[in-house]
N, C-alpha and C. Protein backbone atom coordinates (compact mmCIF):
# COMPACT_ATOMS: atom_id res chain seq x y z
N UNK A 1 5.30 -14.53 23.62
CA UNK A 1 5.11 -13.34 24.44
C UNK A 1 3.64 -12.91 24.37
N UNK A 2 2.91 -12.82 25.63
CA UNK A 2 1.53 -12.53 25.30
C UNK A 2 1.68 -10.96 24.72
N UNK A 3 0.26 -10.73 24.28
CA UNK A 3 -0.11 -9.60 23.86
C UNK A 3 -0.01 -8.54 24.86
N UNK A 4 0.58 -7.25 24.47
CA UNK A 4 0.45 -6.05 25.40
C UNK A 4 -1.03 -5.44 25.29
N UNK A 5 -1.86 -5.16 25.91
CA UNK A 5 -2.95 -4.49 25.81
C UNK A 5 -3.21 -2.92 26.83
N UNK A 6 -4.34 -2.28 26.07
CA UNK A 6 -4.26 -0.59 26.76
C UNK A 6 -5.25 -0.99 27.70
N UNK A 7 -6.12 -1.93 27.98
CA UNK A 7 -6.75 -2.60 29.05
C UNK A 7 -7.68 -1.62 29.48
N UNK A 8 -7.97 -0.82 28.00
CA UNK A 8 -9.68 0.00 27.84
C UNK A 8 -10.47 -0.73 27.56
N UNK A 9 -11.64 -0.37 27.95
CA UNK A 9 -12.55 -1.06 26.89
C UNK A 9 -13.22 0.19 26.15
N UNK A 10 -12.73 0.00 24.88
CA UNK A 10 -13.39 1.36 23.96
C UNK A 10 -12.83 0.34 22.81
N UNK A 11 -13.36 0.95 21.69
CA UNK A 11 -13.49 0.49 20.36
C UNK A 11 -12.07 1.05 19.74
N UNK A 12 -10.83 1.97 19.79
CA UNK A 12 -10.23 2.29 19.68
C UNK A 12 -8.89 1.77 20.28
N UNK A 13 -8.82 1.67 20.96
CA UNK A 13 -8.11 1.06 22.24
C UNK A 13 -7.64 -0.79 21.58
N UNK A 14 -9.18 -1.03 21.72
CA UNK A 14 -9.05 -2.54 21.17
C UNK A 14 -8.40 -2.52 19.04
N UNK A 15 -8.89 -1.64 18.40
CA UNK A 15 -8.11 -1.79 17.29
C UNK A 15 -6.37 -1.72 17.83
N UNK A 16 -6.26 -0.48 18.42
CA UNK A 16 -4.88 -0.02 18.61
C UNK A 16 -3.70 -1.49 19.61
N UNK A 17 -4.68 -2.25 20.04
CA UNK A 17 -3.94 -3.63 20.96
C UNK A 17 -3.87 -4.38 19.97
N UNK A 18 -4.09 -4.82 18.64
CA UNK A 18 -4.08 -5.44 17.66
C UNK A 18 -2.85 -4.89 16.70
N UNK A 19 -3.22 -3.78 15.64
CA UNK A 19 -2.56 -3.20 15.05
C UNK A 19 -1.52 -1.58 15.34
N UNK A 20 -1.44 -1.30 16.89
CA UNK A 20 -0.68 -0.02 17.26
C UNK A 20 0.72 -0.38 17.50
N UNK A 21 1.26 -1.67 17.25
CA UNK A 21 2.74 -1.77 17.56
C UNK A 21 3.20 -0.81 16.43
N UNK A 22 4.47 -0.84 16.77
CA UNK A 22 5.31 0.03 15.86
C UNK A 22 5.29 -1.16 14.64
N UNK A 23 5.40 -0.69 13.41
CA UNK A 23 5.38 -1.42 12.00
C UNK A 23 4.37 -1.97 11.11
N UNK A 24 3.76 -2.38 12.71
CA UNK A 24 2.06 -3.31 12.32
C UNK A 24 1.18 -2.87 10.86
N UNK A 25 1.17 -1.28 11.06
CA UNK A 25 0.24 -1.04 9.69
C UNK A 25 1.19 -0.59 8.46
N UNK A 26 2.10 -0.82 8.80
CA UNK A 26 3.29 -0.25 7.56
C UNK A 26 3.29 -1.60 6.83
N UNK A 27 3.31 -2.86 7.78
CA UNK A 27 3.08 -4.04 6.93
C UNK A 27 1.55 -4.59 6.43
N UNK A 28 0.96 -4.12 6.88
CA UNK A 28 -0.63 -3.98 6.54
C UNK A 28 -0.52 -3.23 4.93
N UNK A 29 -0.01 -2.12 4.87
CA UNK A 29 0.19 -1.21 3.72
C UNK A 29 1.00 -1.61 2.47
N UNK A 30 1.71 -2.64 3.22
CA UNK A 30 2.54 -3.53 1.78
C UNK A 30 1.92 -4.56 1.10
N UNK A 31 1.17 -4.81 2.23
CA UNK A 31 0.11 -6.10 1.98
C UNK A 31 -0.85 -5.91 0.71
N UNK A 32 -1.37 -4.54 0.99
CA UNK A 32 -2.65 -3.61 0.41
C UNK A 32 -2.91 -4.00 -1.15
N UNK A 33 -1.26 -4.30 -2.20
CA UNK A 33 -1.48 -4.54 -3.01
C UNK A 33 -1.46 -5.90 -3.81
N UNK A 34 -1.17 -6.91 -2.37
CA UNK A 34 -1.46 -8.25 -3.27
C UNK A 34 -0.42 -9.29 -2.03
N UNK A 35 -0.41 -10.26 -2.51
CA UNK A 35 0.48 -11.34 -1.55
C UNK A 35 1.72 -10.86 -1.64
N UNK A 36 2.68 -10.92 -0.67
CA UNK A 36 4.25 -10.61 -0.84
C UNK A 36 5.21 -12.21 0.02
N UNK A 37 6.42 -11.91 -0.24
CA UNK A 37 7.18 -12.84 0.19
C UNK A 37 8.17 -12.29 1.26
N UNK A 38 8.21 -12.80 2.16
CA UNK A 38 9.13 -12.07 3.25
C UNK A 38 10.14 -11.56 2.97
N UNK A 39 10.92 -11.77 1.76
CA UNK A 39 12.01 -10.72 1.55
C UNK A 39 11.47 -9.88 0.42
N UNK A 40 10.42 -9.90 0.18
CA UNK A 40 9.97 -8.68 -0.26
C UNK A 40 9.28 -7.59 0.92
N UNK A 41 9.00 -7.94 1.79
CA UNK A 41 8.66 -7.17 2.49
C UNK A 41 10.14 -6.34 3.70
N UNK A 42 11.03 -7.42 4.23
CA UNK A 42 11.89 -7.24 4.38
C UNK A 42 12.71 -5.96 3.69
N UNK A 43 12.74 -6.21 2.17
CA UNK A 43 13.37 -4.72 1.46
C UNK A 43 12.52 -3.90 1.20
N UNK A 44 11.58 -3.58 1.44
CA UNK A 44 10.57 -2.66 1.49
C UNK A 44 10.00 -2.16 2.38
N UNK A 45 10.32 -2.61 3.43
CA UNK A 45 10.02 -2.08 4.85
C UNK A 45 11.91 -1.82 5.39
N UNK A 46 12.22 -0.33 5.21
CA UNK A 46 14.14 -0.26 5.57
C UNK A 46 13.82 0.38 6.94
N UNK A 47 14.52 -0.32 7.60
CA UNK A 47 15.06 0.00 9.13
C UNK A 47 14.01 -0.99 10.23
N UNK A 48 13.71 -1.99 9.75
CA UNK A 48 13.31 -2.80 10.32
C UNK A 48 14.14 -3.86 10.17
N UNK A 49 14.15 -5.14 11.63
CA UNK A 49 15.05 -6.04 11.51
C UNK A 49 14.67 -7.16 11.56
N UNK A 50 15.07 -8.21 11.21
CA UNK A 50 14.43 -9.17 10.38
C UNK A 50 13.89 -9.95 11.74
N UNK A 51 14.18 -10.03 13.10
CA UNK A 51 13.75 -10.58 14.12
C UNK A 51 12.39 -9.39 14.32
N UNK A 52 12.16 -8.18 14.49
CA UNK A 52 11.26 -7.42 14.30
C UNK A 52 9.88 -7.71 13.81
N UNK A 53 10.75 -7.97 12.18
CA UNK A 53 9.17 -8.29 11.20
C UNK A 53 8.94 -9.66 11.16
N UNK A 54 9.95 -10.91 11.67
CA UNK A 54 9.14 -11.60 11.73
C UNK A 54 8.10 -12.01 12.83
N UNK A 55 8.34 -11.35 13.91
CA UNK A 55 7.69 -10.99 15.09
C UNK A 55 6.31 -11.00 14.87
N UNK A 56 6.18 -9.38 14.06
CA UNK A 56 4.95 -8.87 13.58
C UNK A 56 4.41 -9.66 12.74
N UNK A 57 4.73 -10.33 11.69
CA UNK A 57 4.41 -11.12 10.94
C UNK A 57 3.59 -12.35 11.55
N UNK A 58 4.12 -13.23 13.05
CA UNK A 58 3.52 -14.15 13.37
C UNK A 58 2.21 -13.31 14.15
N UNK A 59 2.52 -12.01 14.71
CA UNK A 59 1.22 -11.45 15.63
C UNK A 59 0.13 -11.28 14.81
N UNK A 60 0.53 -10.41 13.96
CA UNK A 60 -0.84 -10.15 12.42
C UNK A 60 -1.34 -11.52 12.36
N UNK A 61 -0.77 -12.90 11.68
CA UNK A 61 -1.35 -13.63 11.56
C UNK A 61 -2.34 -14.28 12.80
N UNK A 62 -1.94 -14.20 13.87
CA UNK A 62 -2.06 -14.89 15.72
C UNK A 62 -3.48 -14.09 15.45
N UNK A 63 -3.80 -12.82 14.80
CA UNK A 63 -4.82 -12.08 15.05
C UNK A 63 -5.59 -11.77 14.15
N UNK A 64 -5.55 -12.62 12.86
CA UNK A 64 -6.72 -12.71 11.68
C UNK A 64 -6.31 -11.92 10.59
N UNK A 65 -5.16 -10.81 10.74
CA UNK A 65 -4.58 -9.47 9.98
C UNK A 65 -4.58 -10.09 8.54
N UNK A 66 -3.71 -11.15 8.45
CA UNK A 66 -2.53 -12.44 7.51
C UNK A 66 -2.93 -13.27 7.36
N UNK A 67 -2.46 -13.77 6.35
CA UNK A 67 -2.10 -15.40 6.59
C UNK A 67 -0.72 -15.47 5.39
N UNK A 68 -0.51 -16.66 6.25
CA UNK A 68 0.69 -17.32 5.02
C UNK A 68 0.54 -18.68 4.71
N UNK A 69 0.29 -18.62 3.23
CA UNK A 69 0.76 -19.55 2.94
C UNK A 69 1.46 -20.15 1.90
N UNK A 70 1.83 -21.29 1.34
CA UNK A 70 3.41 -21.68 0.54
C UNK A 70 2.90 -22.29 -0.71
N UNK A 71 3.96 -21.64 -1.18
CA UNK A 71 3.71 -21.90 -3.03
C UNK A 71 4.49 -23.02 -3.14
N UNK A 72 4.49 -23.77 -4.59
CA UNK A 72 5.49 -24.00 -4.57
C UNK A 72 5.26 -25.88 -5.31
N UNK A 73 5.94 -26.41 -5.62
CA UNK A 73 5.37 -28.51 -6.21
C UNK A 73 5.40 -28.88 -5.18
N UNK A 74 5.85 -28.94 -3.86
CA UNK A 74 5.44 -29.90 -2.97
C UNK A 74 4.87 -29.02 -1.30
N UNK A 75 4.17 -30.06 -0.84
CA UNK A 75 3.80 -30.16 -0.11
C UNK A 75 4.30 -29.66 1.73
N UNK A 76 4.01 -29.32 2.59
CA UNK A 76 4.94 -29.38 3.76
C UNK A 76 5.35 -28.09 4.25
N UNK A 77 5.51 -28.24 5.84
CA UNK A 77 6.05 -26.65 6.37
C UNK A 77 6.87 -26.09 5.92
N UNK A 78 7.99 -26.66 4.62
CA UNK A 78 9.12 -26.12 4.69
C UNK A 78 9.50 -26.12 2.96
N UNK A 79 8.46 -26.40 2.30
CA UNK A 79 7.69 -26.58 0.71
C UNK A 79 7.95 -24.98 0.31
N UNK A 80 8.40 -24.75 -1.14
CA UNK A 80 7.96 -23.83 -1.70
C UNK A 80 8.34 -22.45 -0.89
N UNK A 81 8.08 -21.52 -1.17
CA UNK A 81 7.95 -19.91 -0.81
C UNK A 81 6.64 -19.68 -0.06
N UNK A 82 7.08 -18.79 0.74
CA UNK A 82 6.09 -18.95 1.69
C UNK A 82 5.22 -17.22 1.60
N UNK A 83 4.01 -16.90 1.11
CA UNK A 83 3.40 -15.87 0.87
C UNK A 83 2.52 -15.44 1.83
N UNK A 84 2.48 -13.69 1.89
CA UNK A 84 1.72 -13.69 2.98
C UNK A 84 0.74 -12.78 2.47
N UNK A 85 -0.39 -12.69 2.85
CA UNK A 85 -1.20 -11.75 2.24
C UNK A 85 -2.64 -11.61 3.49
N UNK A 86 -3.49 -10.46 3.13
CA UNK A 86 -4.22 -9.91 4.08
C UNK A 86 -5.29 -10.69 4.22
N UNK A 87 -6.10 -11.02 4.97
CA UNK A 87 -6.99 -11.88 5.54
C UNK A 87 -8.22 -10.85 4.99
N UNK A 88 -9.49 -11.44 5.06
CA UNK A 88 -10.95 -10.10 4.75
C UNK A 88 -10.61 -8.91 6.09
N UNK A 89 -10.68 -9.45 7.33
CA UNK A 89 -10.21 -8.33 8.78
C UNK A 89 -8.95 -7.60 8.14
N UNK A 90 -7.95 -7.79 7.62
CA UNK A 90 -6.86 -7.57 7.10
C UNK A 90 -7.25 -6.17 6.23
N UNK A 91 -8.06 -7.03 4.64
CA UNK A 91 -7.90 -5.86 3.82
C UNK A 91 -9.01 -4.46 4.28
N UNK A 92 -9.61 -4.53 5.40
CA UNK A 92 -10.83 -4.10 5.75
C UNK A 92 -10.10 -3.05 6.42
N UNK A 93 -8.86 -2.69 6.80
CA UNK A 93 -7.77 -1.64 7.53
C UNK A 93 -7.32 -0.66 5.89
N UNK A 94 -7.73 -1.18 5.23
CA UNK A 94 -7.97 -0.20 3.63
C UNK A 94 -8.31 1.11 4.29
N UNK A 95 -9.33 1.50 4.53
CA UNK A 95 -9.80 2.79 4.54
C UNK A 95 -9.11 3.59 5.79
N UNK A 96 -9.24 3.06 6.62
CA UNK A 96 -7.96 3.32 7.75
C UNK A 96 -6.36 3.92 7.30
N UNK A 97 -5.89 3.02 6.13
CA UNK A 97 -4.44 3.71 5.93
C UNK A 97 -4.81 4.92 4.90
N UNK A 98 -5.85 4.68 4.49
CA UNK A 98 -6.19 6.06 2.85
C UNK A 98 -6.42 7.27 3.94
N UNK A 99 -7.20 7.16 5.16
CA UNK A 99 -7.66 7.82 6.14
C UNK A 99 -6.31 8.83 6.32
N UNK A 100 -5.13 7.85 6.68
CA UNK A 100 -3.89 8.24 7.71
C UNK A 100 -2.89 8.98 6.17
N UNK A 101 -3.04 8.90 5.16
CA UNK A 101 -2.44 8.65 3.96
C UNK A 101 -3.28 10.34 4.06
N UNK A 102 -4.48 10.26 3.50
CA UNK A 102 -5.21 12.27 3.39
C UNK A 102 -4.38 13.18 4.24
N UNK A 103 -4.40 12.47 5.25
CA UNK A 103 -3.93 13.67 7.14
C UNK A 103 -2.66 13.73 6.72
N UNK A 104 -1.39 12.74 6.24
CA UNK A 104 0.29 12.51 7.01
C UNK A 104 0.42 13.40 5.25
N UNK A 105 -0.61 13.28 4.41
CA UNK A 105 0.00 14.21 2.84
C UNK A 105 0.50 15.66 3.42
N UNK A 106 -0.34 15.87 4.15
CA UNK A 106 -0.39 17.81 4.77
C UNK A 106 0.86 17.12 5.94
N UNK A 107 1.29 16.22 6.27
CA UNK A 107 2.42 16.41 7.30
C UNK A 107 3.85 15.78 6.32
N UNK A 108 3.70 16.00 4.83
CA UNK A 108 5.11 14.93 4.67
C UNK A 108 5.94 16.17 4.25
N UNK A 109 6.12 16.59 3.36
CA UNK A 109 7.03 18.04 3.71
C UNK A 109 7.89 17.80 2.50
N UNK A 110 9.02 18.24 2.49
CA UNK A 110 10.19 17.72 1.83
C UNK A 110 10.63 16.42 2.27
N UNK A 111 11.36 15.87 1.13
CA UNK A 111 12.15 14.30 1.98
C UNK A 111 13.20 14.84 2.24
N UNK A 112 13.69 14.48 3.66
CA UNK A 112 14.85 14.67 4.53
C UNK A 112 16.00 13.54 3.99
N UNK A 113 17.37 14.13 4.41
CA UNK A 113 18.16 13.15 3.81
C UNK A 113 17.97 11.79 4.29
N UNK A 114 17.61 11.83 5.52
CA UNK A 114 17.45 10.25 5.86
C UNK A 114 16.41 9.48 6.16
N UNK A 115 15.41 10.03 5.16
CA UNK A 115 14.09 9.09 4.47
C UNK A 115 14.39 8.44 3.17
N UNK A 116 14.12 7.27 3.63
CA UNK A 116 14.10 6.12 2.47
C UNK A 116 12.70 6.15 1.93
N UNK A 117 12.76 5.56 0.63
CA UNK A 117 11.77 5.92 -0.22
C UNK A 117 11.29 4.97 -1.42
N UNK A 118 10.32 4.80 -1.81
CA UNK A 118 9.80 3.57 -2.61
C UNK A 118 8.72 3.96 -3.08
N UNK A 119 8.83 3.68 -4.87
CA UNK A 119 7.81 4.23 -5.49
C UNK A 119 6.40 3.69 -5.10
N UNK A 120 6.20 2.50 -4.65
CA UNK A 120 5.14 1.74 -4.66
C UNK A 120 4.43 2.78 -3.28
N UNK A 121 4.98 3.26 -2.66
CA UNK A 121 4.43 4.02 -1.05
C UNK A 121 3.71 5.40 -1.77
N UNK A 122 3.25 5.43 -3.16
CA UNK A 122 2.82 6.58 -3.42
C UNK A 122 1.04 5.73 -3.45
N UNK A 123 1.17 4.86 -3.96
CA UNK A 123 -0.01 4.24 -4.16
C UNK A 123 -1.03 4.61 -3.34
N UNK A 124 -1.15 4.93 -2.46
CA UNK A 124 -2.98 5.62 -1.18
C UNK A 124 -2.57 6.70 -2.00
N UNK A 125 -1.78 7.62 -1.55
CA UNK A 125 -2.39 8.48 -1.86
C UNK A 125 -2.63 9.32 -3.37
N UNK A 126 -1.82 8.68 -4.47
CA UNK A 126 -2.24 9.12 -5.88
C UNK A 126 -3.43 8.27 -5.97
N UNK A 127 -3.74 7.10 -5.47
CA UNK A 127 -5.26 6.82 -5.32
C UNK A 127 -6.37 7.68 -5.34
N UNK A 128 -6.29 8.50 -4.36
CA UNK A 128 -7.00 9.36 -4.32
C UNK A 128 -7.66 10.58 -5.40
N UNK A 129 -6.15 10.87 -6.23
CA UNK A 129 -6.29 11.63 -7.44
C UNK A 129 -7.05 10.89 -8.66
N UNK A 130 -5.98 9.89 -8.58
CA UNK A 130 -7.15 8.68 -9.35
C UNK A 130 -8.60 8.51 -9.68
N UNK A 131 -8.77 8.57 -8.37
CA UNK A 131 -10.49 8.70 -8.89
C UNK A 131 -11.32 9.85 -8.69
N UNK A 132 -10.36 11.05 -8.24
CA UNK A 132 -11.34 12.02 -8.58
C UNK A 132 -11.06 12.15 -10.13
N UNK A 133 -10.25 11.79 -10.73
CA UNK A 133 -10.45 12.08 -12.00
C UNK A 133 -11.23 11.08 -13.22
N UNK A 134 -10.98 9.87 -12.26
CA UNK A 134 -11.92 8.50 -13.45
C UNK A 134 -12.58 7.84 -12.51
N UNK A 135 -14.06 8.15 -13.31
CA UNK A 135 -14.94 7.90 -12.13
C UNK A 135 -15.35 6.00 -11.96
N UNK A 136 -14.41 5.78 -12.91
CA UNK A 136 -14.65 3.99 -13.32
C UNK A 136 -13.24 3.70 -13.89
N UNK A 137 -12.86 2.75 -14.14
CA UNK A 137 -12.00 1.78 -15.03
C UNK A 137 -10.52 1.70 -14.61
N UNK A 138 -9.62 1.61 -15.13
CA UNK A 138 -8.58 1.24 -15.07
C UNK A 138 -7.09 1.78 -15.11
N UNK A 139 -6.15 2.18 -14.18
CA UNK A 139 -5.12 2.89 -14.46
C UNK A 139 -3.74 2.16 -13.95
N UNK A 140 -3.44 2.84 -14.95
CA UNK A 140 -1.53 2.20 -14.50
C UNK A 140 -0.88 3.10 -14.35
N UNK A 141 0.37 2.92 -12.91
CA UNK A 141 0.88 4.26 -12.99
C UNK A 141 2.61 3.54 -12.74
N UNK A 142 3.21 4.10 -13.16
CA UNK A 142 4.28 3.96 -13.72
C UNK A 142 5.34 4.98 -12.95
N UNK A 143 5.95 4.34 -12.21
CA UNK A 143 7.65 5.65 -11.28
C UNK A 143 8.56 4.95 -11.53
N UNK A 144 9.37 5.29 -12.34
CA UNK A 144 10.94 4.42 -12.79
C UNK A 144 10.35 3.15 -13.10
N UNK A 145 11.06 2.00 -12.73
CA UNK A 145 10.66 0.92 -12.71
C UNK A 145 9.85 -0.07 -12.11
N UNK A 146 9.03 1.26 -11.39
CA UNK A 146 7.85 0.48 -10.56
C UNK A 146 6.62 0.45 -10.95
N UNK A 147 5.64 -0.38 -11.04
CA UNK A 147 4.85 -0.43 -11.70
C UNK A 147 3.46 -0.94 -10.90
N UNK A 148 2.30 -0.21 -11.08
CA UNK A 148 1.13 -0.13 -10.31
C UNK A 148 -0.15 0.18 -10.81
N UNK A 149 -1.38 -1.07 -10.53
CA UNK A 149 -3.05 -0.45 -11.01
C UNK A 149 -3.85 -0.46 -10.19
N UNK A 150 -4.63 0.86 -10.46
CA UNK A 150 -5.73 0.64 -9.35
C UNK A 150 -7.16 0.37 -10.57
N UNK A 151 -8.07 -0.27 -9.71
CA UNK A 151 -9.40 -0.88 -10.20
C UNK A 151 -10.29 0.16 -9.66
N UNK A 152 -10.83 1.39 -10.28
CA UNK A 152 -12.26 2.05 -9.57
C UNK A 152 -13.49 1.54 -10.08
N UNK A 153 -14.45 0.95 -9.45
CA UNK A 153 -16.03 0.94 -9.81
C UNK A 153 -16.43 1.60 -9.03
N UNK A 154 -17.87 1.58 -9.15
CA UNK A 154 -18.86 1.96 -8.33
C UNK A 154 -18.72 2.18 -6.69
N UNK A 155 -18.00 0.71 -5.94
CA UNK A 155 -17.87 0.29 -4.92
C UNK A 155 -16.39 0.93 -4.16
N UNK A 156 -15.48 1.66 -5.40
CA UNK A 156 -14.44 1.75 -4.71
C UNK A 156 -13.31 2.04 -5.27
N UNK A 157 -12.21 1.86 -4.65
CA UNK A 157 -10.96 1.75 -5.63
C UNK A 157 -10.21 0.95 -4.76
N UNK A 158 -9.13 -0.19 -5.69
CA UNK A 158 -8.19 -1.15 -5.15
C UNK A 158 -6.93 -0.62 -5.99
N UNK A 159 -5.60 -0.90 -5.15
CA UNK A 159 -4.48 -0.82 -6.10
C UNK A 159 -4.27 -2.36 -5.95
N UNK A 160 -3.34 -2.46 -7.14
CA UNK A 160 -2.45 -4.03 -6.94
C UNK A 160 -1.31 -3.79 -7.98
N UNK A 161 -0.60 -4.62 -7.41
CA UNK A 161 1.02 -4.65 -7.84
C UNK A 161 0.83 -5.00 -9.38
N UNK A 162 1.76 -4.38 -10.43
CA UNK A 162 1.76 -4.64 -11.53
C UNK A 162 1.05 -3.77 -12.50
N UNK A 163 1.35 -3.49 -14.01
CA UNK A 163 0.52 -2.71 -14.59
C UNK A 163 -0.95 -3.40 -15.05
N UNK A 164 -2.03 -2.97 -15.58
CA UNK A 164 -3.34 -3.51 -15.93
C UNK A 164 -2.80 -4.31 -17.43
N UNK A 165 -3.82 -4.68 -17.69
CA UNK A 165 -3.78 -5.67 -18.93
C UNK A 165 -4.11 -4.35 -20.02
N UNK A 166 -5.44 -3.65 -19.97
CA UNK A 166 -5.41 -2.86 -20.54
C UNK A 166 -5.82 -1.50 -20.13
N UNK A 167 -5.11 -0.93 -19.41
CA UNK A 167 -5.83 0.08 -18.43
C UNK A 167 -6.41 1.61 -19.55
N UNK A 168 -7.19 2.10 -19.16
CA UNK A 168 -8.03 3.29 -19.42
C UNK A 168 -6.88 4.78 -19.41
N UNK A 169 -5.94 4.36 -18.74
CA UNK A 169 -5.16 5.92 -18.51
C UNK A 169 -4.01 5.16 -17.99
N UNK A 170 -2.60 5.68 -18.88
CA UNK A 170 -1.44 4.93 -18.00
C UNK A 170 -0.63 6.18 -17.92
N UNK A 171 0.04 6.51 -16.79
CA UNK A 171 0.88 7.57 -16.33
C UNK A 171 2.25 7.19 -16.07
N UNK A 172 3.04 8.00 -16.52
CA UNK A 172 4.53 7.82 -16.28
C UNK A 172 5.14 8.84 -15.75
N UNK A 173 5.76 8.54 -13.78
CA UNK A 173 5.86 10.01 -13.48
C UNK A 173 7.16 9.61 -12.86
N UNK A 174 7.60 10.93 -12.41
CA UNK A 174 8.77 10.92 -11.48
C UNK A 174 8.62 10.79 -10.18
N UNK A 175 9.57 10.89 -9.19
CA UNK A 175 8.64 10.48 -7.83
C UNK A 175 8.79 12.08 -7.49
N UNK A 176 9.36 13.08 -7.70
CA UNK A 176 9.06 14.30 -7.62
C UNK A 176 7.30 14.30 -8.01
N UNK A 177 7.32 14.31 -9.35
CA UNK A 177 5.58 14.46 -10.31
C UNK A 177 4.92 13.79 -8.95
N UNK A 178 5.15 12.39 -8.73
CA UNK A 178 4.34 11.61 -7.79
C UNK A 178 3.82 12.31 -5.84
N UNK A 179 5.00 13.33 -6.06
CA UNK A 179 4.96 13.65 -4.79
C UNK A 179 4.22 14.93 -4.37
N UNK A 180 4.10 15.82 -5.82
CA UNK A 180 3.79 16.64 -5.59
C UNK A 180 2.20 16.45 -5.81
N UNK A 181 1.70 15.53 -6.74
CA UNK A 181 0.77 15.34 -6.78
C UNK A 181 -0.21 14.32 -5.65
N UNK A 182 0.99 13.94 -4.57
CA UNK A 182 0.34 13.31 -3.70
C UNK A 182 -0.15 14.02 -2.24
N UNK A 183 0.95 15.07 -2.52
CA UNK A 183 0.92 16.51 -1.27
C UNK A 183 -0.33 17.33 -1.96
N UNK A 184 -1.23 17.53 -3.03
CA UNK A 184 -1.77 18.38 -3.49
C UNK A 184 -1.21 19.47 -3.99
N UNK A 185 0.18 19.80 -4.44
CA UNK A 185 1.16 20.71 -5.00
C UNK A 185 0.44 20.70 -6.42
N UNK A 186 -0.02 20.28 -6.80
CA UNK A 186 0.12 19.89 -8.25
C UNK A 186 -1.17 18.91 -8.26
N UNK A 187 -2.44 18.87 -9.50
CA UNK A 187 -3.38 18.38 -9.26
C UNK A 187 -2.95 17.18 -10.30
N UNK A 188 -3.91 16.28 -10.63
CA UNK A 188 -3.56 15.05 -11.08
C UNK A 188 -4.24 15.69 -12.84
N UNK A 189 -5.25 16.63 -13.10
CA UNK A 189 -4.96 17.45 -14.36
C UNK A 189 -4.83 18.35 -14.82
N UNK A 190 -4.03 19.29 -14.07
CA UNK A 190 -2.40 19.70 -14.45
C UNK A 190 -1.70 18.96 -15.15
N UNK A 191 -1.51 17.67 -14.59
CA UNK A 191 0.02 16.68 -14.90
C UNK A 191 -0.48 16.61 -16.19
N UNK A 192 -1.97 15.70 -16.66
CA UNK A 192 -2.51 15.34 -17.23
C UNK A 192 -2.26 16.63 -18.80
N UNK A 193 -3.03 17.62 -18.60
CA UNK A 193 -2.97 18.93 -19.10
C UNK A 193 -4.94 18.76 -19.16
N UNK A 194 -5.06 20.13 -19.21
CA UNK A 194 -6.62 20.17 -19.20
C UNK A 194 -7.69 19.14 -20.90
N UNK A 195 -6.69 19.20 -22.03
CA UNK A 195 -7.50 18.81 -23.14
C UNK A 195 -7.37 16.89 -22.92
N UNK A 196 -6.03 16.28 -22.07
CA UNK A 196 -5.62 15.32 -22.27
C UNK A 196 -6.18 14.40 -22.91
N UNK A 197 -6.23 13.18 -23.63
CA UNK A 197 -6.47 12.30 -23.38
C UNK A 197 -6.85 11.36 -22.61
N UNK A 198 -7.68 10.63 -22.26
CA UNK A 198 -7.53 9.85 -20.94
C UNK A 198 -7.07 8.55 -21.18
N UNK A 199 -6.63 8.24 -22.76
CA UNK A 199 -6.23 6.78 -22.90
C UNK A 199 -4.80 7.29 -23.07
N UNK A 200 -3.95 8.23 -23.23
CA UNK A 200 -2.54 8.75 -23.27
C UNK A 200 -1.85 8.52 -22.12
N UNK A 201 -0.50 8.10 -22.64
CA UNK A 201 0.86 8.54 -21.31
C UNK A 201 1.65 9.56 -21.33
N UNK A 202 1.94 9.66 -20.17
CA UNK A 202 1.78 10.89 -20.02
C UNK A 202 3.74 10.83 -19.61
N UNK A 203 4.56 11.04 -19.82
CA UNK A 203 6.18 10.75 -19.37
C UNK A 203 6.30 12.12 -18.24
């Protein structure tokens, strides 16, 4: 199916003919923290259907977003597990979702009964708290059994799936703690307490 386009020519227009389908940056956002496997993305993206995302999945790639490719001892289209992860054009839509992640904090509200929910979707925006509070190194943050680090230097901050090897500050929150501190309800030291530690966890 060719591409639908807004058949502007503006700089906006042309991102939005790439990545404005419905899902496009929600799978961009799963991507954010490292390679995934289609049924990981599949259960982490709920109310999407599997003809849907794999749709999106071949367009992202058709358009530099992705790529996939297969793990695995042998060789071949049909070898191994097949991984997909963000291309450089790909991870470069970073600042774009942290962008949409600042604005949609002031629009998320209470969760309604029929929002689904996943600890890992806190990641942009406790990012943010993150490094206003450590202006360098390493954190792990911890919601039930989900587990997440972001890397701040100089240049930035990255999350990726999994806790750090030895992170600088590891947090253990609820997704309430997580939520309120992602709406600005609640600052990231508050949670902390003002004397904290910064190598302490915090339950």
């Amino acid at each position: 199916m060719p591409r639908r386009s807004y058949d502007h020519y503006c700089t906006v227009s042309r991102a939005l003919d790439i990545v404005g389908d419905r899902w496009n940056l929600l799978v961009v956002r799963e991507l954010c923290s490292g390679p995934r496997r289609y049924s990981d993305l599949f259960a982490d993206l709920p109310g999407i259907s599997t003809d849907v995302l794999a749709a999106r999945l071949k367009d992202l790639e058709r358009d530099g977003i992705l790529t996939k490719r297969r793990t695995g001892p042998r060789a071949g289209p049909r070898a191994g597990t097949a991984l997909y992860e963000l291309t450089e054009s790909g991870a470069a839509l970073r600042p774009v979702l942290d962008s949409l992640s600042v604005w949609g904090a002031g629009q998320l509200g209470d969760q309604r009964p029929t929002d689904a929910v996943r600890a890992h979707w806190f990641a942009l925006p406790l990012g943010h708290a993150v490094a206003a509070h450590l202006t360098t190194g390493t954190v792990t943050i911890r919601i039930g059994d989900t587990a997440f680090h972001y890397v701040i230097t100089e240049t930035g901050l990255t999350h990726h799936d999994g806790p750090a090897t030895a992170p600088d500050l590891e947090l253990r929150l609820d997704l309430a703690t997580a939520s309120e501190i992602a709406t600005g309800t609640r600052t990231l030291a508050e949670v902390l307490g003002e004397t904290s530690d910064p190598g302490q966890s915090v339950a």
